[in-house]
Protein backbone atom coordinates (compact mmCIF):
# COMPACT_ATOMS: atom_id res chain seq x y z
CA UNK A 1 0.00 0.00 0.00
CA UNK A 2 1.15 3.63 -0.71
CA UNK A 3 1.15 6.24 1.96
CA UNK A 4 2.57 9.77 0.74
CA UNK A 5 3.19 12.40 3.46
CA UNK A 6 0.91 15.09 4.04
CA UNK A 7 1.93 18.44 3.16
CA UNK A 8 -0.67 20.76 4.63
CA UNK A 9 -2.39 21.80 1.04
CA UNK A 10 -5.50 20.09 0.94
CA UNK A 11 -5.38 19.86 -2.89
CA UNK A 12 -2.29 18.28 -3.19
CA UNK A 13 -2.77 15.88 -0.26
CA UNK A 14 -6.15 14.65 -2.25
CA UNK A 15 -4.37 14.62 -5.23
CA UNK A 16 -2.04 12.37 -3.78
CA UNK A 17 -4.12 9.92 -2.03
CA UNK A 18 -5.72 9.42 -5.41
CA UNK A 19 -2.27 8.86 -7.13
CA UNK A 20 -1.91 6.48 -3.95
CA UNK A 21 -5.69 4.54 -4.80
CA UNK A 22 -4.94 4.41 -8.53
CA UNK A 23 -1.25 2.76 -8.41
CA UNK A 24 -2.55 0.21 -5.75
CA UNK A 25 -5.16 -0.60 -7.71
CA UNK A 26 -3.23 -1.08 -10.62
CA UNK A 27 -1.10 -3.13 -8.39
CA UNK A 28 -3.54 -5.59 -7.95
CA UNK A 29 -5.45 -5.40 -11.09
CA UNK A 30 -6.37 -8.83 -12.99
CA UNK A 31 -5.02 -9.02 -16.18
CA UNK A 32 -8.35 -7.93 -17.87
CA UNK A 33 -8.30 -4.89 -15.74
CA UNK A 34 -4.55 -3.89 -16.22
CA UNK A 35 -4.96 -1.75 -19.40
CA UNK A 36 -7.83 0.59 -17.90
CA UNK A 37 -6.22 0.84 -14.60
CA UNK A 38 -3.51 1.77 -16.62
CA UNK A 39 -5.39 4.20 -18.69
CA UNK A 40 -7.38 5.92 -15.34
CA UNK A 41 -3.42 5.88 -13.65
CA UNK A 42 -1.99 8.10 -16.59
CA UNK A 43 -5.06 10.41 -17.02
CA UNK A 44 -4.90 11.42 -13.63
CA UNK A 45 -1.60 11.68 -13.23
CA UNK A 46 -1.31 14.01 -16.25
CA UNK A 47 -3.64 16.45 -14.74
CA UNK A 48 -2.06 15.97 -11.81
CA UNK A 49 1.22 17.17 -13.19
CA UNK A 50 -0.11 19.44 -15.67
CA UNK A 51 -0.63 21.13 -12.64
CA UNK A 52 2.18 21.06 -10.58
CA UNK A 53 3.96 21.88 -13.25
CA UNK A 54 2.17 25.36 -13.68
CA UNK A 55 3.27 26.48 -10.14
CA UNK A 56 7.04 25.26 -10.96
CA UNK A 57 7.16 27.48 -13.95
CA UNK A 58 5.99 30.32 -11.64
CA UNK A 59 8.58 29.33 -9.37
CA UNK A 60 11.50 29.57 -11.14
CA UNK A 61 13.48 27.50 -8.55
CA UNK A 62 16.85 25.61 -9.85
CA UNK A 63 14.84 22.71 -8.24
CA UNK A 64 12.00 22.87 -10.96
CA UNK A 65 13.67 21.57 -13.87
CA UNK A 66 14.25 18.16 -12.52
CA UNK A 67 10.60 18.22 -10.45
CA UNK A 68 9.51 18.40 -14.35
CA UNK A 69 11.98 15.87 -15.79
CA UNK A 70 10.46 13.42 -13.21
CA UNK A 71 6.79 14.44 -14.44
CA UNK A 72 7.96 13.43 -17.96
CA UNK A 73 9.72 10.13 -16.80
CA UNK A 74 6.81 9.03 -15.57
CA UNK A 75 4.58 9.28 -17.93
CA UNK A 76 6.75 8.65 -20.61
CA UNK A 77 6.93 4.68 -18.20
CA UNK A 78 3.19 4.82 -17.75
CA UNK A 79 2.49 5.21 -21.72
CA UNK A 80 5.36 2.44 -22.75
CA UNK A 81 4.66 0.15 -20.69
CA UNK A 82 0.98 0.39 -21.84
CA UNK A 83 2.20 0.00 -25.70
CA UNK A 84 4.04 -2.61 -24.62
CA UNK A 85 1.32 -4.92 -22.91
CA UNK A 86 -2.07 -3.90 -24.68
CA UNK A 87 -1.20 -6.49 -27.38
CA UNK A 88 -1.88 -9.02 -24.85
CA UNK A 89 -2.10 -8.11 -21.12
CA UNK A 90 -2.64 -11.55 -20.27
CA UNK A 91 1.17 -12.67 -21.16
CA UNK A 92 3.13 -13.54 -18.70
CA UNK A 93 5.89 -10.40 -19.76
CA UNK A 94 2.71 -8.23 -19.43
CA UNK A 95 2.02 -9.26 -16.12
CA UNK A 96 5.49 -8.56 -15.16
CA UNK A 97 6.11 -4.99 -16.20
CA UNK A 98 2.97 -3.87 -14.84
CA UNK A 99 3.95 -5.35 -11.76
CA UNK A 100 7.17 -3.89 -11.66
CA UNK A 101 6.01 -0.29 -12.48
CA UNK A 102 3.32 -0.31 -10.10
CA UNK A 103 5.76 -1.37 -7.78
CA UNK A 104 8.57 1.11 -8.82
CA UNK A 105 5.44 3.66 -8.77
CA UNK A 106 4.71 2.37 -5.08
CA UNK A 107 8.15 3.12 -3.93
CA UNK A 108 8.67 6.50 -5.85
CA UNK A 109 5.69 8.52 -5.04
CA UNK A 110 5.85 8.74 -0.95
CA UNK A 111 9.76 10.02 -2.17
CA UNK A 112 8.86 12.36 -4.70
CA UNK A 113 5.94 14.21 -2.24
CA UNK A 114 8.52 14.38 0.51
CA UNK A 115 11.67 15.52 -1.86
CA UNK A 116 9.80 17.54 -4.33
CA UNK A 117 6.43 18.53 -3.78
CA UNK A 118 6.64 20.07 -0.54
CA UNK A 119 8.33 22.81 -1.99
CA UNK A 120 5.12 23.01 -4.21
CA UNK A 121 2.91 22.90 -1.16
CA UNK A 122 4.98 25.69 0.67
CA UNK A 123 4.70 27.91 -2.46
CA UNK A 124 0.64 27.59 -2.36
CA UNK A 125 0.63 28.46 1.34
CA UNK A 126 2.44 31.71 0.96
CA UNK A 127 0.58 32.49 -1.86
CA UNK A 128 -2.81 31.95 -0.31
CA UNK A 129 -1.92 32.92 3.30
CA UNK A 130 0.94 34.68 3.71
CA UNK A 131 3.04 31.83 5.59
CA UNK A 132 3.59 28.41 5.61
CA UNK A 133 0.89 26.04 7.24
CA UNK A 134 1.85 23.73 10.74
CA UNK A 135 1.49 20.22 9.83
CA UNK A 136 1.65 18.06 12.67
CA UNK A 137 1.70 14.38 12.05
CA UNK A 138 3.68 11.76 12.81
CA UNK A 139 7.46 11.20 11.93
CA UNK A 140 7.76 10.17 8.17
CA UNK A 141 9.78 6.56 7.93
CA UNK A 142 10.39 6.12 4.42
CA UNK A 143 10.72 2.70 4.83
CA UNK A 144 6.97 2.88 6.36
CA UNK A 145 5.95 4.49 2.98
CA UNK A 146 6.80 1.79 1.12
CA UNK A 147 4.61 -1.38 2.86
């Protein structure tokens, strides 16, 4: 199961738990259900990073560039892997890269919220109220993040 941190933007922590929901479920998806889980995974995470990606333009950090080069790397995996196994999602070499991207996918995203989007999070808070928000939760394990 994924579990991202929560970064005190209610938006982005939503946004995340669905990212969470959607690579689980593709996770565990049947064969017959792989491609769609697939489909709902990259559609969401587009908009998701379409964006995110509008506040790091307007942020002009020296961070930014690779917070959007990861964007791209992941959808750029997301749409191969689903050229690669619509043929026949039901072969065994299907089976196995979506496994192993949902499972990269499981271990990246808790990462990437903690490294990267905080900074994304902090930005909206000063914008909308002047200061950063008080998040009080428990300590983050990353190791945690990953079961």
């Amino acid at each position: 199961m994924t579990r991202s941190p929560e970064l005190g933007d209610p938006s982005l922590d939503t946004e995340h738990r669905e990212l969470e929901r959607l690579i689980d479920q593709l996770a565990d998806a049947p064969a017959e259900q792989m491609l769609g889980c697939l489909d709902a995974l990259t559609a969401r995470a587009s908009d998701h990073f379409a964006d995110e990606d509008r506040d790091l333009r307007e942020m002009k950090s020296g961070d930014a560039s690779c917070h959007l080069d990861e964007h791209a790397a992941v959808l750029k995996s997301l749409r191969e892997v689903r050229g690669l196994v619509e043929a026949d999602p039901s072969a065994p070499r299907s089976i196995n890269l979506v496994a192993g991207l949902s499972s990269e996918l499981q271990r990246w995203l808790p990462e990437h919220v903690f490294a990267m989007d905080a900074g994304i999070a902090n930005q909206r808070s000063r914008r909308r109220l002047g200061g950063l928000p008080i998040v009080i939760s428990r300590k983050l394990d990353l190791g945690d993040a990953r079961d």
